[in-house]
PDB file of N, CA and C in Angstrom:
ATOM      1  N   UNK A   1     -51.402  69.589  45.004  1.00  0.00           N
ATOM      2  CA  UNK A   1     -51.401  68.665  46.118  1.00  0.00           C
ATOM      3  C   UNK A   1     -51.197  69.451  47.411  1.00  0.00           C
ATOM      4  N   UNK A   2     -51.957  68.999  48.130  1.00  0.00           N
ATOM      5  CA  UNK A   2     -51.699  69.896  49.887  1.00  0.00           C
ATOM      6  C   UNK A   2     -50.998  69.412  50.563  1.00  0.00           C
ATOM      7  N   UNK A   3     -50.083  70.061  51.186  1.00  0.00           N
ATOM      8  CA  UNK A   3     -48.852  69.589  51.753  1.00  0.00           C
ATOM      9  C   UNK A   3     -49.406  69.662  53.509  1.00  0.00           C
ATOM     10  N   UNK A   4     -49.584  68.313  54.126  1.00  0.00           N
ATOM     11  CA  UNK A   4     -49.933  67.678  55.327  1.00  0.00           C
ATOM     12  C   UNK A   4     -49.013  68.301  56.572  1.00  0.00           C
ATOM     13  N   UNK A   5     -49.149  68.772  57.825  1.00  0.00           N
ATOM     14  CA  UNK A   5     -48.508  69.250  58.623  1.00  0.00           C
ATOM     15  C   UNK A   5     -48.382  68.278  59.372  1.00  0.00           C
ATOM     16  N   UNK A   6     -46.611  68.202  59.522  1.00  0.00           N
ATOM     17  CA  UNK A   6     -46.152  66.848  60.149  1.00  0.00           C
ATOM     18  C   UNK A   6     -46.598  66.963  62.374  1.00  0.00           C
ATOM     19  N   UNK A   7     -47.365  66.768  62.535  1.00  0.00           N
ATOM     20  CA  UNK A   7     -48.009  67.182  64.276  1.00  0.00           C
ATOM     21  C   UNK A   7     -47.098  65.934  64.558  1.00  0.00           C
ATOM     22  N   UNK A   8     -47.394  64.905  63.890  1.00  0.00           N
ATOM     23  CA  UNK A   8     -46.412  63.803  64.984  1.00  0.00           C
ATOM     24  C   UNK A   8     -45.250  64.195  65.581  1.00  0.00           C
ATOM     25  N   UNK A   9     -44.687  64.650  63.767  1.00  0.00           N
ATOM     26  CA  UNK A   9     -43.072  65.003  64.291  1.00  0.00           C
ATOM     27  C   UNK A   9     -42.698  66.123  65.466  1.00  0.00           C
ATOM     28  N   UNK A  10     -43.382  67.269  65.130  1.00  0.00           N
ATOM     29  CA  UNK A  10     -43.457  68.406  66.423  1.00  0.00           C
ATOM     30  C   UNK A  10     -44.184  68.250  67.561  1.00  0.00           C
ATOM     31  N   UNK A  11     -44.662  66.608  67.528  1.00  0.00           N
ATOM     32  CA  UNK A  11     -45.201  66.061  69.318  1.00  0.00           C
ATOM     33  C   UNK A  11     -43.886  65.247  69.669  1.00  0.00           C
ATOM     34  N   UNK A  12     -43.233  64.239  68.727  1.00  0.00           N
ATOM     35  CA  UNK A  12     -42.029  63.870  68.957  1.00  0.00           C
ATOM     36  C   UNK A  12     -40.679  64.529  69.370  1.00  0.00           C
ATOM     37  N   UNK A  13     -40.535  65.936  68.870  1.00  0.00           N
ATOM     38  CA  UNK A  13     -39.687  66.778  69.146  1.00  0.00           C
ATOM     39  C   UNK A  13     -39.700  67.418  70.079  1.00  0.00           C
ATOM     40  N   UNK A  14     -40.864  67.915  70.431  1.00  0.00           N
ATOM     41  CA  UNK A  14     -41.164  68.408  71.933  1.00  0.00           C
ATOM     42  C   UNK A  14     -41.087  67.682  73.092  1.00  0.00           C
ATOM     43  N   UNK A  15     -41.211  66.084  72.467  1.00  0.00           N
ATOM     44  CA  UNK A  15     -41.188  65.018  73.819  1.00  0.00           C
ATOM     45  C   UNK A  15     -39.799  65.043  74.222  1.00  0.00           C
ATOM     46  N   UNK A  16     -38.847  64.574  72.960  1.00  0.00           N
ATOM     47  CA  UNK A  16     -37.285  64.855  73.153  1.00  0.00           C
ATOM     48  C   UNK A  16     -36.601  65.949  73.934  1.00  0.00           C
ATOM     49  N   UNK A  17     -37.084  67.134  73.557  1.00  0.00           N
ATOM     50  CA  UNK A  17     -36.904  68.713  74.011  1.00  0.00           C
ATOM     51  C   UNK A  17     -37.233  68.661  75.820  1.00  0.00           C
ATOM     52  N   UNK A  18     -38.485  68.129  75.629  1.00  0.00           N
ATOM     53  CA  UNK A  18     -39.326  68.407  76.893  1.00  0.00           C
ATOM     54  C   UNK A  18     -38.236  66.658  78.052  1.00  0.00           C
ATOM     55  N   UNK A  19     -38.142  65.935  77.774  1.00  0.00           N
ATOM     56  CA  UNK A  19     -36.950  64.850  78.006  1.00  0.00           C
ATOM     57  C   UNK A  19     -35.924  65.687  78.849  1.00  0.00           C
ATOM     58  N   UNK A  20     -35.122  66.081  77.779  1.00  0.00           N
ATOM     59  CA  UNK A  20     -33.922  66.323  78.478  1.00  0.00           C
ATOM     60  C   UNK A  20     -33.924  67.762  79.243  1.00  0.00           C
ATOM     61  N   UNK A  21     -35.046  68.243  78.607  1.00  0.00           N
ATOM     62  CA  UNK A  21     -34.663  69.670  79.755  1.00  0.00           C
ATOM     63  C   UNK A  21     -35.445  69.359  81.220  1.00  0.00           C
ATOM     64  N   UNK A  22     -36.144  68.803  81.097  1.00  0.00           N
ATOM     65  CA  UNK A  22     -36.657  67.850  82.892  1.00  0.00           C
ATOM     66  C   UNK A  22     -35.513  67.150  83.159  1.00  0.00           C
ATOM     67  N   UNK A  23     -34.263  66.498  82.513  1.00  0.00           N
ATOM     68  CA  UNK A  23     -33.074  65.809  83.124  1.00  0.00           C
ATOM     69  C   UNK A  23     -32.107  66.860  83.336  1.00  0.00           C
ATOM     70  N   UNK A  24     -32.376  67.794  82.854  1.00  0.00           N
ATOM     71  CA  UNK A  24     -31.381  69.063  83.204  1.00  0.00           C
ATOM     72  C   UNK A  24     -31.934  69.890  84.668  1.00  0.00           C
ATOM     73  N   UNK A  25     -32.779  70.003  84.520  1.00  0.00           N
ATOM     74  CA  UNK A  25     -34.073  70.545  85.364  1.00  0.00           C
ATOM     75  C   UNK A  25     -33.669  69.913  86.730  1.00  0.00           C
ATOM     76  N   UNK A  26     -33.567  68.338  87.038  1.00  0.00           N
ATOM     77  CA  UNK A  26     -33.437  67.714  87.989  1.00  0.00           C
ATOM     78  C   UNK A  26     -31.999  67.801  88.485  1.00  0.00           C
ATOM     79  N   UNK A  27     -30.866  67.829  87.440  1.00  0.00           N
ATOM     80  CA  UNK A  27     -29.499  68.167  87.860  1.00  0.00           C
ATOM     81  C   UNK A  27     -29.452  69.140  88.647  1.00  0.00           C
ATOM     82  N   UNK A  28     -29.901  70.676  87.618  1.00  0.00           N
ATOM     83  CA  UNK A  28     -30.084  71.736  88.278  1.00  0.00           C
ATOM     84  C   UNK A  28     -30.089  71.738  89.892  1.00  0.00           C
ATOM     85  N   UNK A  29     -31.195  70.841  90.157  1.00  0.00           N
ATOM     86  CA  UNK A  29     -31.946  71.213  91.479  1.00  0.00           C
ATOM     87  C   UNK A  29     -31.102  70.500  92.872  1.00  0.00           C
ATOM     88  N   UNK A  30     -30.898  69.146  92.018  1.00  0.00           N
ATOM     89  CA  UNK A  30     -29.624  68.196  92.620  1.00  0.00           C
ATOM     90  C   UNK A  30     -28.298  69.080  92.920  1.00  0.00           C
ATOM     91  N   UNK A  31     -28.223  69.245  91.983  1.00  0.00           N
ATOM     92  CA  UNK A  31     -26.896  70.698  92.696  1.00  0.00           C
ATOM     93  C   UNK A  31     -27.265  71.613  93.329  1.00  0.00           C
ATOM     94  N   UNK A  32     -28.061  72.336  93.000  1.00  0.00           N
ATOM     95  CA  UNK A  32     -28.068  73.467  93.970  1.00  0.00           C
ATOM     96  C   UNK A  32     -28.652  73.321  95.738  1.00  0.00           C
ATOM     97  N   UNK A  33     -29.249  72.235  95.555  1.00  0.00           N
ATOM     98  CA  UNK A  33     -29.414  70.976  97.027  1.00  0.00           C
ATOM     99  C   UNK A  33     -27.918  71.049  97.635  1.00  0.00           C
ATOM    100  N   UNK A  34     -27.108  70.090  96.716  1.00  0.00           N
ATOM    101  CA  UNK A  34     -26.045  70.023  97.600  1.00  0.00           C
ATOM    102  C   UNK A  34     -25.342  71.305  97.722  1.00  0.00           C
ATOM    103  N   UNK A  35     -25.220  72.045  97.052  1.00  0.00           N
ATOM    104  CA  UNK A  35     -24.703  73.501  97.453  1.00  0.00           C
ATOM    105  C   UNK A  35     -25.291  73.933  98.722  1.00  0.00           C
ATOM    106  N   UNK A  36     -26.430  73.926  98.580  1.00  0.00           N
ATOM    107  CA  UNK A  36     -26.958  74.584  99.825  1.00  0.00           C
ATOM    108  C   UNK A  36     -26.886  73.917 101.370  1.00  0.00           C
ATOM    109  N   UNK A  37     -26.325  72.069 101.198  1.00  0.00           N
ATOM    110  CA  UNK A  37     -26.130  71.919 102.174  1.00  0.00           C
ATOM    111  C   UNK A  37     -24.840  71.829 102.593  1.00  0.00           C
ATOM    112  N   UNK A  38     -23.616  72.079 101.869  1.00  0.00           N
ATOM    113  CA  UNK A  38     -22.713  72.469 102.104  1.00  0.00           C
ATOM    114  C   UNK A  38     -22.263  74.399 102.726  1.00  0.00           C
ATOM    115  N   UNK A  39     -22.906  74.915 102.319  1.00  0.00           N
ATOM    116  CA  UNK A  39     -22.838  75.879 102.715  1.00  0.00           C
ATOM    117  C   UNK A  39     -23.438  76.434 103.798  1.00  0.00           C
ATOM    118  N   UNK A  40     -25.015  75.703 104.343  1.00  0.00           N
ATOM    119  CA  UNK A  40     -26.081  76.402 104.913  1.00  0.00           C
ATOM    120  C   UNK A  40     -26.594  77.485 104.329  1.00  0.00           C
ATOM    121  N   UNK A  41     -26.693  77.656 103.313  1.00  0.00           N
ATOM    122  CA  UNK A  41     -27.539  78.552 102.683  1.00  0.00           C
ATOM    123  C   UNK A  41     -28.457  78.397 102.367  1.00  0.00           C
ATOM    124  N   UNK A  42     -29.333  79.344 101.383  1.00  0.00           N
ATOM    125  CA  UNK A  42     -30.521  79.058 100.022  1.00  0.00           C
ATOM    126  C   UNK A  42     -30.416  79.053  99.163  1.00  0.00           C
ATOM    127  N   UNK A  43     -30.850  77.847  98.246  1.00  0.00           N
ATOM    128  CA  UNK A  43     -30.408  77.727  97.205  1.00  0.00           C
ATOM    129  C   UNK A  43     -32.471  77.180  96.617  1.00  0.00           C
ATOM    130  N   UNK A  44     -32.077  78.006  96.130  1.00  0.00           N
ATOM    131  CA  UNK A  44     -33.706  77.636  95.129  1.00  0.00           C
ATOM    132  C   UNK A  44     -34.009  77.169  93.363  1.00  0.00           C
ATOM    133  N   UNK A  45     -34.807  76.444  93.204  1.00  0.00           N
ATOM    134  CA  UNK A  45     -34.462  76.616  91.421  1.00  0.00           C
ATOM    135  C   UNK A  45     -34.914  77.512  90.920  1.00  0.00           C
ATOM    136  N   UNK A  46     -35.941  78.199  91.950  1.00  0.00           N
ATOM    137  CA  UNK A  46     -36.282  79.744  90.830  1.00  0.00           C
ATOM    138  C   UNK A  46     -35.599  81.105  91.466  1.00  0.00           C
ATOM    139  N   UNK A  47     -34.524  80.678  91.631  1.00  0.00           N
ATOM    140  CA  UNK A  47     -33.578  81.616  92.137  1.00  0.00           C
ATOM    141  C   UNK A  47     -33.160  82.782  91.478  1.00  0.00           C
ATOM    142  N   UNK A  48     -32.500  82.360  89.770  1.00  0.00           N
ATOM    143  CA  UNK A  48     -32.171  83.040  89.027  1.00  0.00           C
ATOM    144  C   UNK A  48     -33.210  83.236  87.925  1.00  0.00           C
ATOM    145  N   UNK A  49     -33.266  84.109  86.891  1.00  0.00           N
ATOM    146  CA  UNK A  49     -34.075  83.797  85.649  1.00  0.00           C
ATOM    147  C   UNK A  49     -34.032  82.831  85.037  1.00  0.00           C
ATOM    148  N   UNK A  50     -32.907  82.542  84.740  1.00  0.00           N
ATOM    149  CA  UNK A  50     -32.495  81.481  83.945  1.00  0.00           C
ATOM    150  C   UNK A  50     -33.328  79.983  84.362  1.00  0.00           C
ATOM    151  N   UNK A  51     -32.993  79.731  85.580  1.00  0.00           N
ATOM    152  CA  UNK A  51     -33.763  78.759  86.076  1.00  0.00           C
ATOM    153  C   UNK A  51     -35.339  78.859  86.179  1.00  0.00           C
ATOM    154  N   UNK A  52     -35.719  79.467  86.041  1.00  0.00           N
ATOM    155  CA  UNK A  52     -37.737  79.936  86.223  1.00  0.00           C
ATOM    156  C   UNK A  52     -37.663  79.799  84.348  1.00  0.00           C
ATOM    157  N   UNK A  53     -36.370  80.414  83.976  1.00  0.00           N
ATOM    158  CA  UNK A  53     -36.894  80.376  82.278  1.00  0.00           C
ATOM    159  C   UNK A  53     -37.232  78.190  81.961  1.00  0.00           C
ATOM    160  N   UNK A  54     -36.261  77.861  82.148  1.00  0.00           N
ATOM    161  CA  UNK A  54     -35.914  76.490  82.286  1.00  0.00           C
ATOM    162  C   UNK A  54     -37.270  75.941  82.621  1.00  0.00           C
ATOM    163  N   UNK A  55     -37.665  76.231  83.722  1.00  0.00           N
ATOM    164  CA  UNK A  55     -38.807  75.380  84.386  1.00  0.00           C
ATOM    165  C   UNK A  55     -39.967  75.782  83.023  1.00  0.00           C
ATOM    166  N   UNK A  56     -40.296  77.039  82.575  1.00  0.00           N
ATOM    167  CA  UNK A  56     -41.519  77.733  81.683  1.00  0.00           C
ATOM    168  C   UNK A  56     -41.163  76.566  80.603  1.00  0.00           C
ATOM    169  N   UNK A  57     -40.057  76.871  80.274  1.00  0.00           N
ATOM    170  CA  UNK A  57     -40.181  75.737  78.632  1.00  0.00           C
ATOM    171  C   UNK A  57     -40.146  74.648  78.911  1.00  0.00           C
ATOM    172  N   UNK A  58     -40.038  74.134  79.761  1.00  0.00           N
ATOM    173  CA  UNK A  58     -40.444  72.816  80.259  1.00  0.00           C
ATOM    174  C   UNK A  58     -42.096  72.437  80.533  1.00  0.00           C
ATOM    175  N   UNK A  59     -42.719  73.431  80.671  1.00  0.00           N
ATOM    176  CA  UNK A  59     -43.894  73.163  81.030  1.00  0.00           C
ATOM    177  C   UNK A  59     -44.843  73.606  79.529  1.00  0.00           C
ATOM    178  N   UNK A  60     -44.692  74.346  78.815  1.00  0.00           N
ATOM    179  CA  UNK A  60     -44.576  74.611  77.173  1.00  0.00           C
ATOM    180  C   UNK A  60     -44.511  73.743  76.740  1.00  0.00           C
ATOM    181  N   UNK A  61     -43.199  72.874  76.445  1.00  0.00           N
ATOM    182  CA  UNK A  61     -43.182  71.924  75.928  1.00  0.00           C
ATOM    183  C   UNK A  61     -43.960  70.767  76.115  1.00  0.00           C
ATOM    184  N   UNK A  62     -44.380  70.125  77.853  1.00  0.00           N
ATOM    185  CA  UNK A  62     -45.181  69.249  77.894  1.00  0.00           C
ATOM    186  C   UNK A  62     -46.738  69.597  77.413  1.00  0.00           C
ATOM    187  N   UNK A  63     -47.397  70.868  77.180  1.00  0.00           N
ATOM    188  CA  UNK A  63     -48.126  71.285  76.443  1.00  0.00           C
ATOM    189  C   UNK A  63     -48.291  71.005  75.210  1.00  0.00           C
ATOM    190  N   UNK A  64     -47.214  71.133  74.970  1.00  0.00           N
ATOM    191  CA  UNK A  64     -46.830  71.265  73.113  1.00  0.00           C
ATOM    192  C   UNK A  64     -46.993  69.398  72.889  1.00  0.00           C
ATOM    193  N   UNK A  65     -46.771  68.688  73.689  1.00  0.00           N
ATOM    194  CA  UNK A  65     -46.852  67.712  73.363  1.00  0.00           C
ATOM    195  C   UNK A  65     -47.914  66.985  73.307  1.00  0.00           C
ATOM    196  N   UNK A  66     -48.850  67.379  74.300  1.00  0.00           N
ATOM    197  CA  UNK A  66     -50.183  67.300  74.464  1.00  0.00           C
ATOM    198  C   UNK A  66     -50.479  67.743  73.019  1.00  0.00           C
ATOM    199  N   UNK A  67     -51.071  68.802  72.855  1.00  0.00           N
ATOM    200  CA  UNK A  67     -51.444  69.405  71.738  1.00  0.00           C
ATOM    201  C   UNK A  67     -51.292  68.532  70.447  1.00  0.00           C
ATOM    202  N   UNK A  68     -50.047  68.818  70.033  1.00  0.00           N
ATOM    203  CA  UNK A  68     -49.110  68.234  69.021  1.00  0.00           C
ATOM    204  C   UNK A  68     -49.879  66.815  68.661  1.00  0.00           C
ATOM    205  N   UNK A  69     -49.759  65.986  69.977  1.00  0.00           N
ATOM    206  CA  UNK A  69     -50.642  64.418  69.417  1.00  0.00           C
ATOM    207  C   UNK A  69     -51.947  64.471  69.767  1.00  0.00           C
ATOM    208  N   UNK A  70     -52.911  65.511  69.695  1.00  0.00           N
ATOM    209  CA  UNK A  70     -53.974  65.279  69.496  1.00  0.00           C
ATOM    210  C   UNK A  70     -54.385  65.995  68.191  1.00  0.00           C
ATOM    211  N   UNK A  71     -53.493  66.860  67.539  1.00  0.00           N
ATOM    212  CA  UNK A  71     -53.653  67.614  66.277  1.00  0.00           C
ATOM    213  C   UNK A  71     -53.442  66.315  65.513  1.00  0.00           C
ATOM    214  N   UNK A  72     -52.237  65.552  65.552  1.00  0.00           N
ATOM    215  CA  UNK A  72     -51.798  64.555  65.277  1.00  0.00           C
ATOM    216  C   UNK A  72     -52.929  63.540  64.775  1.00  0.00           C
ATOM    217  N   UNK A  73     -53.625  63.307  65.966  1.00  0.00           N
ATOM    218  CA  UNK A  73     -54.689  62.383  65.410  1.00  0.00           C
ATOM    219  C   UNK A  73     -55.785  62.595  65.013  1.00  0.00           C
ATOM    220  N   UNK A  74     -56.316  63.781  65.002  1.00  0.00           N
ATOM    221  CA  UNK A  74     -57.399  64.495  64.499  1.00  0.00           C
ATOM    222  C   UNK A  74     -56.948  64.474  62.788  1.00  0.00           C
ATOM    223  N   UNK A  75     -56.045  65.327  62.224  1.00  0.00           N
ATOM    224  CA  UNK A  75     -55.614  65.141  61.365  1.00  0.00           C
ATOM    225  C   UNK A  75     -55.226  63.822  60.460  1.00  0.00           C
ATOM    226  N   UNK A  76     -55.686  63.162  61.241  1.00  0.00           N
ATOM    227  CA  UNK A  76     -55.345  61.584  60.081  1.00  0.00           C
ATOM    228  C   UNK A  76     -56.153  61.156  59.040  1.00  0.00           C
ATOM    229  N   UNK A  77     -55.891  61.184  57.788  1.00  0.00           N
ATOM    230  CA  UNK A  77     -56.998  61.043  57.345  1.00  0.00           C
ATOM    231  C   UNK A  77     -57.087  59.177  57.171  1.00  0.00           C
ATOM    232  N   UNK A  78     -58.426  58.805  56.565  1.00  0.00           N
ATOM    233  CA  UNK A  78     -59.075  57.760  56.725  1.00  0.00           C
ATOM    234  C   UNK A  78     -58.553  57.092  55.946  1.00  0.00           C
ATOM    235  N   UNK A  79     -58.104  55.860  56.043  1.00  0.00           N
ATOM    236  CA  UNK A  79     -57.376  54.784  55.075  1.00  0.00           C
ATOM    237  C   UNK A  79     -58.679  54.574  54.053  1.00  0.00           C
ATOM    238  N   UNK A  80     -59.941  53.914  54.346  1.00  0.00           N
ATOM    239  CA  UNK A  80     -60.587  53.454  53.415  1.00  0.00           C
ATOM    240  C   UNK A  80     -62.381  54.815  53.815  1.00  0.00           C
ATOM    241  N   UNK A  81     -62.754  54.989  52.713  1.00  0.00           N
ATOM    242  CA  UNK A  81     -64.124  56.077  53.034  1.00  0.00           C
ATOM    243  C   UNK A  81     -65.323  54.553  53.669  1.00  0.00           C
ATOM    244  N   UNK A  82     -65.880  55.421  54.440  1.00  0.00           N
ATOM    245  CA  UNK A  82     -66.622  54.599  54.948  1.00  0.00           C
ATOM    246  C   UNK A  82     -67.789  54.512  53.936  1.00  0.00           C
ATOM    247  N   UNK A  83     -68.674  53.586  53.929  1.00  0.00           N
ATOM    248  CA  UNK A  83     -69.424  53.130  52.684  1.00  0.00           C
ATOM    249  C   UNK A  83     -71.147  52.553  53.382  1.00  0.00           C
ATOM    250  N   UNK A  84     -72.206  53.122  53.085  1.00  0.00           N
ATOM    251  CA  UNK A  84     -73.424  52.773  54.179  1.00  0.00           C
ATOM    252  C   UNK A  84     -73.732  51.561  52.949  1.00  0.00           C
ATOM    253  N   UNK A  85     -74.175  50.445  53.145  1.00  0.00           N
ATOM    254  CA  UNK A  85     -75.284  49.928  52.181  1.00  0.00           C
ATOM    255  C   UNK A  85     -76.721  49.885  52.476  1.00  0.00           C
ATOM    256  N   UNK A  86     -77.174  50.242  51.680  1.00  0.00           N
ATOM    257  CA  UNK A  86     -78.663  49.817  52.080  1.00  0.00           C
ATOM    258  C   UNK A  86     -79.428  48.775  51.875  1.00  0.00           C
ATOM    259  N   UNK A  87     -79.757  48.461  52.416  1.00  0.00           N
ATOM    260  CA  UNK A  87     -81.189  47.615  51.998  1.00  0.00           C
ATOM    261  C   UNK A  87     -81.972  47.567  52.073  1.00  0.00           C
ATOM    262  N   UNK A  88     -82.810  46.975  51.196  1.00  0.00           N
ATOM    263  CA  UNK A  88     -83.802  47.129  50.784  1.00  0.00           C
ATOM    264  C   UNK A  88     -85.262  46.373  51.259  1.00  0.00           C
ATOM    265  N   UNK A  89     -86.125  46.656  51.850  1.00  0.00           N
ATOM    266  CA  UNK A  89     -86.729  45.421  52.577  1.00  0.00           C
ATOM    267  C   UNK A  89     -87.878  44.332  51.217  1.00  0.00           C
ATOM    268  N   UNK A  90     -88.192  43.565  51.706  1.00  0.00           N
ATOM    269  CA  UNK A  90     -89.334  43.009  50.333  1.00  0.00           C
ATOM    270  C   UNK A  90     -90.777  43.123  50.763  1.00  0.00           C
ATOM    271  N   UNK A  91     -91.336  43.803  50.501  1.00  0.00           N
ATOM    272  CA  UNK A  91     -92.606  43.639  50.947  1.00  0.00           C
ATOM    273  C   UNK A  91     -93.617  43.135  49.541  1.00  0.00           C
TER     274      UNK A  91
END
């Protein structure tokens, strides 16, 4: 028996993944906003690595999700085989 590759689940997981690191993503930026206007400084989100890393797998992941549900549905196989009839004319 061939064992089916679950695409839903790793489009679902990436959506989750890809979720909260855009709500982290937005904190991020929300803070370092108000930092910067408390201080008068610069404060950027691709300031550090860490943050440019953050933004990459974020944008990966919304990829991955793309991907993921169109493997997803390509991969489905057919509930019932499709069936032509013919007929036959009378002459």
């Amino acid at each position: 028996m061939k064992k089916r590759i679950p695409w839903g689940f790793f489009a679902g997981l990436c959506g989750v993944l890809g979720f909260y690191l855009t709500v982290a993503i937005v904190v991020v930026t929300l803070i370092l906003n108000r930092i910067e206007a408390e201080t008068n400084g610069t404060a950027s989100m691709f300031g550090t690595w860490w943050q440019t890393l953050m933004f990459v797998i974020d944008v990966l992941l919304v990829l991955g999700i793309a991907a993921f549900t169109v493997f997803a549905v390509l991969s489905k196989k057919k509930s019932a085989p499709v069936t032509e009839e013919k007929h036959e004319e009378n002459t």
